[in-house]
C-alpha atoms as a PDB file:
ATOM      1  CA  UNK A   1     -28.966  -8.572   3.632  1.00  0.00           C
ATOM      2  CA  UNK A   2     -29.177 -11.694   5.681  1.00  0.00           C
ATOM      3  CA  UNK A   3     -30.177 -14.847   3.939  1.00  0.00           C
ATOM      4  CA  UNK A   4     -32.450 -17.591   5.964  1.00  0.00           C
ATOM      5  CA  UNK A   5     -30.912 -21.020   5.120  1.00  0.00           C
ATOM      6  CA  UNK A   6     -31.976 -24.616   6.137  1.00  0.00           C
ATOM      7  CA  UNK A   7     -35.522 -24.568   6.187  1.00  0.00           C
ATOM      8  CA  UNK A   8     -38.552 -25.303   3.481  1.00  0.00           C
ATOM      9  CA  UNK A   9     -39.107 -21.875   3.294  1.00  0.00           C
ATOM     10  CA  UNK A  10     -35.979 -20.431   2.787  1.00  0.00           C
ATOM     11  CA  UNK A  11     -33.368 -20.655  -0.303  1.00  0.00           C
ATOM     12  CA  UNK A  12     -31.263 -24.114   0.386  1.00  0.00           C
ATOM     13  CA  UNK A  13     -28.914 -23.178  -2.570  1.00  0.00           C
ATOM     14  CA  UNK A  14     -26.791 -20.642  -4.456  1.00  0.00           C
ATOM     15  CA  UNK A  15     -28.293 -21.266  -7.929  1.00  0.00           C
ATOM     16  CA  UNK A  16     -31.752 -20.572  -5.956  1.00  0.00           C
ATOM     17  CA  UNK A  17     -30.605 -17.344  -4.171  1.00  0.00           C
ATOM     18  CA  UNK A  18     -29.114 -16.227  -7.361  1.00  0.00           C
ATOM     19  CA  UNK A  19     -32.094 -16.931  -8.996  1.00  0.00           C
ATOM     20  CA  UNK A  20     -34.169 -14.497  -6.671  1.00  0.00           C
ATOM     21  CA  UNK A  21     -31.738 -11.736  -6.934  1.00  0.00           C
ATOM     22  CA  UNK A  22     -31.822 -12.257 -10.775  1.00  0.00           C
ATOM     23  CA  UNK A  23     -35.645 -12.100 -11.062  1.00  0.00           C
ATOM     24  CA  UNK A  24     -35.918  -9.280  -8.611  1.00  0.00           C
ATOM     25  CA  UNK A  25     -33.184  -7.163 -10.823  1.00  0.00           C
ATOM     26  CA  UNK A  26     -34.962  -7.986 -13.883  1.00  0.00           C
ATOM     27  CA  UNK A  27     -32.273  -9.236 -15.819  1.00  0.00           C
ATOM     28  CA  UNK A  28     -32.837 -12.047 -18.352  1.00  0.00           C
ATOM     29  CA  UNK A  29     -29.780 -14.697 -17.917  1.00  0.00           C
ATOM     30  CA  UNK A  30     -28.121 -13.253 -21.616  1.00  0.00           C
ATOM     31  CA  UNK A  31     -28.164  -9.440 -20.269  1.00  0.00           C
ATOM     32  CA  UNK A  32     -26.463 -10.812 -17.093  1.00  0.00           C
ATOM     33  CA  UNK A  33     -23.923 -12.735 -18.717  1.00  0.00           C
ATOM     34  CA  UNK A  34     -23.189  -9.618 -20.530  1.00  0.00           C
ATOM     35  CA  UNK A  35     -22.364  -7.249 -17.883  1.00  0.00           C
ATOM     36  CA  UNK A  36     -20.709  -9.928 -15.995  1.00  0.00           C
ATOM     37  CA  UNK A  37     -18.676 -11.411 -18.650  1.00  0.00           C
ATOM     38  CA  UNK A  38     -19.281 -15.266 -17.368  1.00  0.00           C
ATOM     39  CA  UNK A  39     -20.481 -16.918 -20.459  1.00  0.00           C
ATOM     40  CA  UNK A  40     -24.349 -17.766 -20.807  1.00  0.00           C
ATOM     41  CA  UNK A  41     -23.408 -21.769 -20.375  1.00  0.00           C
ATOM     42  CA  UNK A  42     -21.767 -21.201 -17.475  1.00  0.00           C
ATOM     43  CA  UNK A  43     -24.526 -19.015 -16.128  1.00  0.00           C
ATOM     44  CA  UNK A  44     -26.912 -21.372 -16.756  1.00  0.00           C
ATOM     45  CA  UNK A  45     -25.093 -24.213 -15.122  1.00  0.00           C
ATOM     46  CA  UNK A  46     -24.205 -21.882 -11.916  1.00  0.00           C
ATOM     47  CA  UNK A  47     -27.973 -21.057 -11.788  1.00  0.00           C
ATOM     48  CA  UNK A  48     -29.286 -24.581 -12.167  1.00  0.00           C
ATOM     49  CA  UNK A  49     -26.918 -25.888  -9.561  1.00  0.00           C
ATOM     50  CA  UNK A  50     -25.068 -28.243 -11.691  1.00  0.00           C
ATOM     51  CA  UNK A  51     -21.867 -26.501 -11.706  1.00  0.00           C
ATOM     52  CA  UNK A  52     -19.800 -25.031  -8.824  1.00  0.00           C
ATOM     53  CA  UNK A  53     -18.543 -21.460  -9.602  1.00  0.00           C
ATOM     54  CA  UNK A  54     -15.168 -19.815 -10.013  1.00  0.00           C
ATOM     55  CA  UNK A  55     -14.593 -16.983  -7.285  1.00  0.00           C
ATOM     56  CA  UNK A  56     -13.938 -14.440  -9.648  1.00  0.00           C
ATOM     57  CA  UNK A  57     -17.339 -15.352 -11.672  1.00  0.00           C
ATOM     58  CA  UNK A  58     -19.342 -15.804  -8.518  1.00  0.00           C
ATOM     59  CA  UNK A  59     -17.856 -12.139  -7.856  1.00  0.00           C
ATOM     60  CA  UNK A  60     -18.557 -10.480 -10.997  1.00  0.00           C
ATOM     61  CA  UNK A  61     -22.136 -12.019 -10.754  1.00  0.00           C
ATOM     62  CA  UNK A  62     -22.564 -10.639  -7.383  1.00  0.00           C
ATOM     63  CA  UNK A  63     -21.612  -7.296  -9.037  1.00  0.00           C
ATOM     64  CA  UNK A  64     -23.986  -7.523 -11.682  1.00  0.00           C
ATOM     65  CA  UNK A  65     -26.810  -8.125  -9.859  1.00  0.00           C
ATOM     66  CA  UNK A  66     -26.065  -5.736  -6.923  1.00  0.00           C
ATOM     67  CA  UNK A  67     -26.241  -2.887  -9.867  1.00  0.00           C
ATOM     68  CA  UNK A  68     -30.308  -4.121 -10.887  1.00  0.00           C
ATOM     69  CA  UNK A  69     -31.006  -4.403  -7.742  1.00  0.00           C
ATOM     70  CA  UNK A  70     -29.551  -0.678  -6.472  1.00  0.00           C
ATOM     71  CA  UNK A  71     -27.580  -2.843  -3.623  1.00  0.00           C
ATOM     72  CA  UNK A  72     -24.330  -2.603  -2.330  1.00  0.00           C
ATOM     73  CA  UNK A  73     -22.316  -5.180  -3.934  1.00  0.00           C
ATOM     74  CA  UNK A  74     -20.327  -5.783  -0.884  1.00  0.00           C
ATOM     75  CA  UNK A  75     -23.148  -6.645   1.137  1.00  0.00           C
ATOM     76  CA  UNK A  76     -24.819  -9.121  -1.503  1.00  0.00           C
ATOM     77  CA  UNK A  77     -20.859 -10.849  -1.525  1.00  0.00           C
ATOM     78  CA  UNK A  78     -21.268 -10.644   2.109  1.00  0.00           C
ATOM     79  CA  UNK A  79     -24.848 -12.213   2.433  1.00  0.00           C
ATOM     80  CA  UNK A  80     -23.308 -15.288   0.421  1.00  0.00           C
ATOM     81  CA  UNK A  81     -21.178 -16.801   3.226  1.00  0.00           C
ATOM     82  CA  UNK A  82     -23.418 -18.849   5.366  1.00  0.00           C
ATOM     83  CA  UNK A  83     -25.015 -20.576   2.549  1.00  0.00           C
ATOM     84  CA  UNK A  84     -21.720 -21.264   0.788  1.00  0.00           C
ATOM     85  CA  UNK A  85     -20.569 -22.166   4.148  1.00  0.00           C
ATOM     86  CA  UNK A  86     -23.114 -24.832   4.252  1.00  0.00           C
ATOM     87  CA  UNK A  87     -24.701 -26.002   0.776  1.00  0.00           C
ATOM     88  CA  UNK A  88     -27.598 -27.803   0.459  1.00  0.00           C
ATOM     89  CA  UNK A  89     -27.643 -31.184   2.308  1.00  0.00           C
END
């Protein structure tokens, strides 16, 4: 899955890509933080973009979400880099 960054019509930030990938699975933000263990505040910050995330949350996120959305988690992980490489300006 390639992600399109940079551009007014494409995601300029993790808490928005996340966002999309949490709305397409269908999970509500309590049911992820559930099977991903992060706690709900957390969550909520990550997904708001007022709080940077831990690798290992950011991971177990990714994991989450893969499952709802019958992806390969590996690839989602994967699909992160370039906008992670460069965040929103």
């Amino acid at each position: 899955m390639e992600i399109e960054t940079g551009n007014h019509y494409s995601l300029r930030s993790l808490g928005e890509l996340l966002t999309v990938w949490r709305l397409r699975s269908s999970k509500r933000l309590s049911e992820l933080s559930q099977q991903s263990g992060v706690p709900y505040a957390t969550l909520w910050g990550i997904f708001h973009d007022r709080r940077q995330p831990r690798a290992a949350d950011l991971r177990a996120i990714v994991r989450a979400l893969a499952e709802g959305l019958g992806e390969d988690a590996d690839e989602l992980w994967t699909a992160l880099g370039p906008l992670l490489d460069h965040p929103r300006d």
